[in-house]
Protein backbone atom coordinates (compact mmCIF):
# COMPACT_ATOMS: atom_id res chain seq x y z
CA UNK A 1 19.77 5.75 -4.43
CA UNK A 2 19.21 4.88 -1.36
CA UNK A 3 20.29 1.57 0.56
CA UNK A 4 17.81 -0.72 3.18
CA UNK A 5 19.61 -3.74 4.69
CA UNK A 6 17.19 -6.84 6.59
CA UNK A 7 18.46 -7.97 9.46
CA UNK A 8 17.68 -11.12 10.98
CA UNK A 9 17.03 -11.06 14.96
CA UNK A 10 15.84 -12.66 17.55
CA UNK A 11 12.54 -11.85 18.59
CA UNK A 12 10.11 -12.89 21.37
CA UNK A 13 11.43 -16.53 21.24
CA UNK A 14 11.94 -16.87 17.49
CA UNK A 15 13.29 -15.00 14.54
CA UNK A 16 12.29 -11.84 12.76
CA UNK A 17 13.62 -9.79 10.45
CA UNK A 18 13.88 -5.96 10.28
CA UNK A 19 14.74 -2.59 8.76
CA UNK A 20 15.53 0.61 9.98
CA UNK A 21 13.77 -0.77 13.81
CA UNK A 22 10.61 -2.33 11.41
CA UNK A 23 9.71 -5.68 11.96
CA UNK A 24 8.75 -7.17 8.79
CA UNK A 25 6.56 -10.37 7.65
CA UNK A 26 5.99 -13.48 10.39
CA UNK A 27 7.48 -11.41 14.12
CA UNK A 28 7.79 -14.78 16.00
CA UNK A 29 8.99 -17.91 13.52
CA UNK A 30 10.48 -20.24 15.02
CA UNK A 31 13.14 -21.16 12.31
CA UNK A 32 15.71 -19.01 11.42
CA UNK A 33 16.14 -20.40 8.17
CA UNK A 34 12.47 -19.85 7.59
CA UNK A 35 12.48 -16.37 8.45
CA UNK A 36 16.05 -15.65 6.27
CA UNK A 37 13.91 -17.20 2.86
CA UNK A 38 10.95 -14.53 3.87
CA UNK A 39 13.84 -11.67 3.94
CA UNK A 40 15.59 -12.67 0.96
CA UNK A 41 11.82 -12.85 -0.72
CA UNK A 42 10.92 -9.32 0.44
CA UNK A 43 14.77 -8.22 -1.22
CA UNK A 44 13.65 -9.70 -4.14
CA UNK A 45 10.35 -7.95 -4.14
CA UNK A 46 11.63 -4.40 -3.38
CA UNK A 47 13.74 -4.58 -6.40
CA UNK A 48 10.56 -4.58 -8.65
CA UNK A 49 8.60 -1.71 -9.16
CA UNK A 50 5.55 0.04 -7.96
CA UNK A 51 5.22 -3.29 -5.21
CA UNK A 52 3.08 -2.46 -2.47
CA UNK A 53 5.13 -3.64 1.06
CA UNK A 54 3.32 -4.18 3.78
CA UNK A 55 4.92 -3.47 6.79
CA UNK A 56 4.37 -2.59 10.61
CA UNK A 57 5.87 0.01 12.57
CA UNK A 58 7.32 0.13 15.99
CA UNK A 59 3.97 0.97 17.83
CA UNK A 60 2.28 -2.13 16.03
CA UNK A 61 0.16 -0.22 13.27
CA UNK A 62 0.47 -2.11 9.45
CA UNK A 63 0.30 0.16 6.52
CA UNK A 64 1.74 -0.65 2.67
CA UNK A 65 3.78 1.13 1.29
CA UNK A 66 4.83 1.61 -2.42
CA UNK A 67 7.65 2.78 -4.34
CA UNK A 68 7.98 4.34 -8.13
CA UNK A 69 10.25 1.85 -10.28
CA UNK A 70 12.74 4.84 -10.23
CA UNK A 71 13.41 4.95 -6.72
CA UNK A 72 13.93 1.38 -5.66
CA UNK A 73 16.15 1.03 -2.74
CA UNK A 74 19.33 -1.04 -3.12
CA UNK A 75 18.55 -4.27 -0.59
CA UNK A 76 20.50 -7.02 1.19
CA UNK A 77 19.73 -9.73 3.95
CA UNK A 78 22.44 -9.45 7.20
CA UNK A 79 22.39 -12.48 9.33
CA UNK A 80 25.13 -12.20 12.13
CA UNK A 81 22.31 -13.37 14.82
């Protein structure tokens, strides 16, 4: 099984939080706490099956992606920022 671990950054003046060099959900907020709550909402949601994620790579295109219940990744939210 495999393993994806959110980490919270700093990001153009406010908080993000990412995954394998993804940014995920709001790129700028301006809370940290904020933007932890939207990365321990997308752990949730990976843990339930066939979830479409959206997501946006590196060069700034969005795309969803979804997952068989079989394969869900083990998640957890890392927030040594």
């Amino acid at each position: 099984m495999s393993h994806v671990t959110y980490k919270i950054v700093q990001h153009d003046g406010g908080w993000a939080y990412t995954a394998d060099g993804v940014f995920f959900g709001t790129l700028r907020d301006p809370c940290r706490s904020t933007c932890r709550r939207q990365a321990r909402r997308r752990r949730a949601a990976r843990a339930r099956p066939n979830r479409g994620d959206r997501i946006r790579t590196a060069d700034g295109k969005w795309h969803t992606e979804t997952a068989a219940g079989s394969d869900r990744p083990e998640t957890d939210v890392e927030d040594k920022a």
